[in-house]
C-alpha atoms as a PDB file:
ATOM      1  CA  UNK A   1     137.958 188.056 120.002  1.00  0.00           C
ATOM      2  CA  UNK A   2     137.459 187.270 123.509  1.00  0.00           C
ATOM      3  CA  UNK A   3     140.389 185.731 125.591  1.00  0.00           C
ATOM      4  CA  UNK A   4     141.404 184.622 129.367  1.00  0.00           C
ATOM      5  CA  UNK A   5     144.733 186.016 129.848  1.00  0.00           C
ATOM      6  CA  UNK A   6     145.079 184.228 133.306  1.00  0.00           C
ATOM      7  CA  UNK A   7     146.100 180.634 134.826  1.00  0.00           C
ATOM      8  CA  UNK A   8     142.594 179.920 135.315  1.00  0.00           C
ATOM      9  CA  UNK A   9     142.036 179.696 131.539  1.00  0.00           C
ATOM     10  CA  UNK A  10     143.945 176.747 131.701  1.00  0.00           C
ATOM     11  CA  UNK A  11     141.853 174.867 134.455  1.00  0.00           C
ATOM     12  CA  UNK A  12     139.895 172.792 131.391  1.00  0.00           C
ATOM     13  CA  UNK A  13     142.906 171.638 129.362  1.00  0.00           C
ATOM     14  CA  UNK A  14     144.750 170.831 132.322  1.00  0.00           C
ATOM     15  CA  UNK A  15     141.317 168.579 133.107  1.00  0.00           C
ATOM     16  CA  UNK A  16     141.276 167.178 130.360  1.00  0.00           C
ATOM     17  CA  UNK A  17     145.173 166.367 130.000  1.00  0.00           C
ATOM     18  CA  UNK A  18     144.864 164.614 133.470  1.00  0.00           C
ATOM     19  CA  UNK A  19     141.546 162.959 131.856  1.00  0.00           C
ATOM     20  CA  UNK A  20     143.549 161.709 128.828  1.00  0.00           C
ATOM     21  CA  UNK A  21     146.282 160.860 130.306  1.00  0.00           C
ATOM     22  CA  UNK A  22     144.982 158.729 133.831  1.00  0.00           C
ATOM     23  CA  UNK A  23     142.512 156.941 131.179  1.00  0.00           C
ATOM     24  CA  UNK A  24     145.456 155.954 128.840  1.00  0.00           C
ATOM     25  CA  UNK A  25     147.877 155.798 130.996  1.00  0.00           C
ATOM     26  CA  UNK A  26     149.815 152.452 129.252  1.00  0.00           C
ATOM     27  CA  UNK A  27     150.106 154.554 126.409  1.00  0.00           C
ATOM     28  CA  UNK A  28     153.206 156.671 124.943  1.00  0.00           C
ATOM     29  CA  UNK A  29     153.927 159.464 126.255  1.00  0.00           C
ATOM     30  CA  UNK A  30     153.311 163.072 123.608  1.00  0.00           C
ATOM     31  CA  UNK A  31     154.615 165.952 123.654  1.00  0.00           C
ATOM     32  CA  UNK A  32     152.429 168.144 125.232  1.00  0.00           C
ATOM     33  CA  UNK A  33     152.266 171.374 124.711  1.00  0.00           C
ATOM     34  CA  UNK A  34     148.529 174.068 125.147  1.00  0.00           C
ATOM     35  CA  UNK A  35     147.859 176.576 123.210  1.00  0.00           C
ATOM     36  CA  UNK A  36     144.627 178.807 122.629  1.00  0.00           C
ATOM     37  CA  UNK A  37     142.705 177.699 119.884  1.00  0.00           C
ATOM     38  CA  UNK A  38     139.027 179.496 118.366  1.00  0.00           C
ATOM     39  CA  UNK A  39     135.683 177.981 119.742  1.00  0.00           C
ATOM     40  CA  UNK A  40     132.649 177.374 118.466  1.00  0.00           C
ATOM     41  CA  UNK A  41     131.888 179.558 121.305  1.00  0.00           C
ATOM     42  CA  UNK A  42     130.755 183.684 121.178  1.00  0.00           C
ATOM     43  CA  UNK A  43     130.592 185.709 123.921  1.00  0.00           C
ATOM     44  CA  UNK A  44     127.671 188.479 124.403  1.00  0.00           C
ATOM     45  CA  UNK A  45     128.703 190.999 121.498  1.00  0.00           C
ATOM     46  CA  UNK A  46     128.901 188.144 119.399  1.00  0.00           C
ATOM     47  CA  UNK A  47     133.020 188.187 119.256  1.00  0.00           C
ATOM     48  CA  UNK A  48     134.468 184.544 119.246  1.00  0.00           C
ATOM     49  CA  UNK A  49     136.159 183.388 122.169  1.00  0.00           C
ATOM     50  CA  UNK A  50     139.823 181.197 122.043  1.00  0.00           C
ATOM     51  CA  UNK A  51     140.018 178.885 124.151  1.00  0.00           C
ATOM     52  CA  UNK A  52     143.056 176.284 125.976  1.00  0.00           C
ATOM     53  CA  UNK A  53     143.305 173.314 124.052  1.00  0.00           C
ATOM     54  CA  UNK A  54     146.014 170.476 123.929  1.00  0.00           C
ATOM     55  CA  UNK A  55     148.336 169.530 121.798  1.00  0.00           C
ATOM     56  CA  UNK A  56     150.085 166.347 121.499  1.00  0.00           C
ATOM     57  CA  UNK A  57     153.042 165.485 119.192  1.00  0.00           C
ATOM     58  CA  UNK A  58     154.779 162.194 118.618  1.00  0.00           C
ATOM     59  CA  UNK A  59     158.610 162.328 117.238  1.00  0.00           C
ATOM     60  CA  UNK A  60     161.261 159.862 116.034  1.00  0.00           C
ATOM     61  CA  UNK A  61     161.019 156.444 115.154  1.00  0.00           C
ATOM     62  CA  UNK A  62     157.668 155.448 117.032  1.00  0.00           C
ATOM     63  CA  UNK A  63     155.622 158.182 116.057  1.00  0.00           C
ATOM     64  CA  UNK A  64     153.061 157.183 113.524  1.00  0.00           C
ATOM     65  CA  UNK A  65     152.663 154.082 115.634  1.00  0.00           C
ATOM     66  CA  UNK A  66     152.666 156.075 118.796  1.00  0.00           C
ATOM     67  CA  UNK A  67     150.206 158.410 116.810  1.00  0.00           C
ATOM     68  CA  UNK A  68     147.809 155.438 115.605  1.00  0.00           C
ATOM     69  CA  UNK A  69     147.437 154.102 119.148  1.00  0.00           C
ATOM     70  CA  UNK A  70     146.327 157.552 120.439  1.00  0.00           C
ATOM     71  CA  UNK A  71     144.182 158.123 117.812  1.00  0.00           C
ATOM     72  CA  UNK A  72     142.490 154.512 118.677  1.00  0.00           C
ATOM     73  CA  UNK A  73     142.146 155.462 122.000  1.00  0.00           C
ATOM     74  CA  UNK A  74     140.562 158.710 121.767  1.00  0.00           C
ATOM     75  CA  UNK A  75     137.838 157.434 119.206  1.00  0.00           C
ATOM     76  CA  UNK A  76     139.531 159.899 116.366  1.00  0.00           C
ATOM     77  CA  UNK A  77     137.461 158.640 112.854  1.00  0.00           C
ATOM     78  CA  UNK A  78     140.435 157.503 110.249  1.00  0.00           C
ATOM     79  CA  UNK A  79     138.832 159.623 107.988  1.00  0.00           C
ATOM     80  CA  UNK A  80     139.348 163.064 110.336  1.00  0.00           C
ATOM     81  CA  UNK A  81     143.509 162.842 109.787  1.00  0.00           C
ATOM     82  CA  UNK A  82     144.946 164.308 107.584  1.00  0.00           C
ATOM     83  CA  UNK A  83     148.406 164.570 106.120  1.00  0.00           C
ATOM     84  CA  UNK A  84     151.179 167.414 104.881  1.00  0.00           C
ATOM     85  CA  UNK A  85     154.411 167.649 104.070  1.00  0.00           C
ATOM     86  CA  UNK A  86     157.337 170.081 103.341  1.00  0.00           C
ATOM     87  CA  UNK A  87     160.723 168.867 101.733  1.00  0.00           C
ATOM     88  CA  UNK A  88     161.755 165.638 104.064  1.00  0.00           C
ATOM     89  CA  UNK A  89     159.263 166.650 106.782  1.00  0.00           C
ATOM     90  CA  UNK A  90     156.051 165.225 106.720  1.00  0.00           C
ATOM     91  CA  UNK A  91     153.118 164.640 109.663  1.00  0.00           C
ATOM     92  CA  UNK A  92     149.860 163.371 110.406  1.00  0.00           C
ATOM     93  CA  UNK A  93     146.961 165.296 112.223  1.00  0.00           C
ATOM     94  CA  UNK A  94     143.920 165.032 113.945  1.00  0.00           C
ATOM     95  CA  UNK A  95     141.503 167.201 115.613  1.00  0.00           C
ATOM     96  CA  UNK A  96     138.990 166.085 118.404  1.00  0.00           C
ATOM     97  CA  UNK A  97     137.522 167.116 121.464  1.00  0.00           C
ATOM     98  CA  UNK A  98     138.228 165.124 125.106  1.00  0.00           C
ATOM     99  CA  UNK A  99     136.750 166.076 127.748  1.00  0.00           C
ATOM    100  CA  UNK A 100     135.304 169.325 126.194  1.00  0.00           C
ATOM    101  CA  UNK A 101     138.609 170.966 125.641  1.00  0.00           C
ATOM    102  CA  UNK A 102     140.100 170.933 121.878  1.00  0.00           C
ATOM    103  CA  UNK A 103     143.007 168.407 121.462  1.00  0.00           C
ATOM    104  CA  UNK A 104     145.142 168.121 117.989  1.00  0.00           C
ATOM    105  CA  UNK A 105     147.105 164.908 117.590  1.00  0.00           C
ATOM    106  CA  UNK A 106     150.228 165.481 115.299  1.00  0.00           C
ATOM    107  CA  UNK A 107     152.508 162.469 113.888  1.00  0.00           C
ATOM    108  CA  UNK A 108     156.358 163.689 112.888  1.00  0.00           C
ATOM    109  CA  UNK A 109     158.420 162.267 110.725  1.00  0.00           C
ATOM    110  CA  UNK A 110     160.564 161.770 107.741  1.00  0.00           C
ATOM    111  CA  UNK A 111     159.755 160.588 104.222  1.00  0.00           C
ATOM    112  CA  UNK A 112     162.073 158.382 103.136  1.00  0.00           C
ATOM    113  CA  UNK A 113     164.299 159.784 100.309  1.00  0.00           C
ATOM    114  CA  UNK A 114     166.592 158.119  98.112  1.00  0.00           C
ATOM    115  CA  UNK A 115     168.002 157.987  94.572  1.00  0.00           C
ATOM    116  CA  UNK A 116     165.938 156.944  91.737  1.00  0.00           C
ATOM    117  CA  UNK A 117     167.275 153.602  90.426  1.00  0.00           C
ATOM    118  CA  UNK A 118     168.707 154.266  86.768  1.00  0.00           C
ATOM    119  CA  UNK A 119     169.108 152.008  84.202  1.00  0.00           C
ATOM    120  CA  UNK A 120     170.975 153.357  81.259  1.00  0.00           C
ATOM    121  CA  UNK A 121     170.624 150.296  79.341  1.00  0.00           C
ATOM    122  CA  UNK A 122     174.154 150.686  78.160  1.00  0.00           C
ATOM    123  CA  UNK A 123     175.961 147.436  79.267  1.00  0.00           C
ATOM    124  CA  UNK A 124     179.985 146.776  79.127  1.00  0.00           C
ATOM    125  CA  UNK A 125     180.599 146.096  75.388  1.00  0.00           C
ATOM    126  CA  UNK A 126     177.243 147.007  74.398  1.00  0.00           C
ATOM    127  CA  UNK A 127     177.880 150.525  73.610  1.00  0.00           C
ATOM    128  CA  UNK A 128     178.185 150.682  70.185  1.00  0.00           C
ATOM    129  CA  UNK A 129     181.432 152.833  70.277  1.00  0.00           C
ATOM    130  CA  UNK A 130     185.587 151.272  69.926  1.00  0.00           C
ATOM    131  CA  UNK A 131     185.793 148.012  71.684  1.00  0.00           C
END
């Protein structure tokens, strides 16, 4: 696999981020963070190349809204998102491509738990035991 271990590999997804960002800018702000994802790309022998792309992540109370809005924006098909969970934790993601660099939108945050509502059927009096 074929990497750029230097700054310069960056020069796209930083691009793009000031692409995203300039052409949305009344929208919330993500988390950003960049990481180096696999392209569709090979290089000569064939090997794949990774790539910078962007990441950005939405937390607390506005995130799925925050989430929706950027996934509006960047044209992201309803369909492409897709959903997981583990225990309480659960988020929404997306993969697209702005600008030509990779960019995953992820939506945190926590299912609602709480306890079943039980009905014994057993009411004061009705119990059939000593009264």
């Amino acid at each position: 696999m074929t990497t750029n271990h230097t700054a310069s590999g960056l020069i796209n997804a930083a691009g793009a981020l000031m692409a995203a960002l300039s052409a949305h800018a009344d929208l919330p702000v993500p988390r950003l963070t960049s990481e180096q994802v696999v392209s569709a790309e090979r290089d000569a022998s064939g090997d794949l190349v990774l790539v910078w792309g962007l990441c950005f992540g939405f937390h607390g109370d506005t995130a799925l809204s925050d989430f929706e809005q950027w996934r509006q924006a960047l044209g992201v098909d309803p369909t492409a998102v897709d959903h997981d969970s583990t225990g309480p934790h659960a988020w929404l993601s997306a993969a697209t491509t702005y600008a030509g660099v990779p960019l995953t939108l992820t939506g945190y945050y926590t299912l609602a738990l709480r306890a079943p509502d039980v009905d014994h059927g057993v009411r004061v009096g009705e119990g059939g035991g000593a009264r």
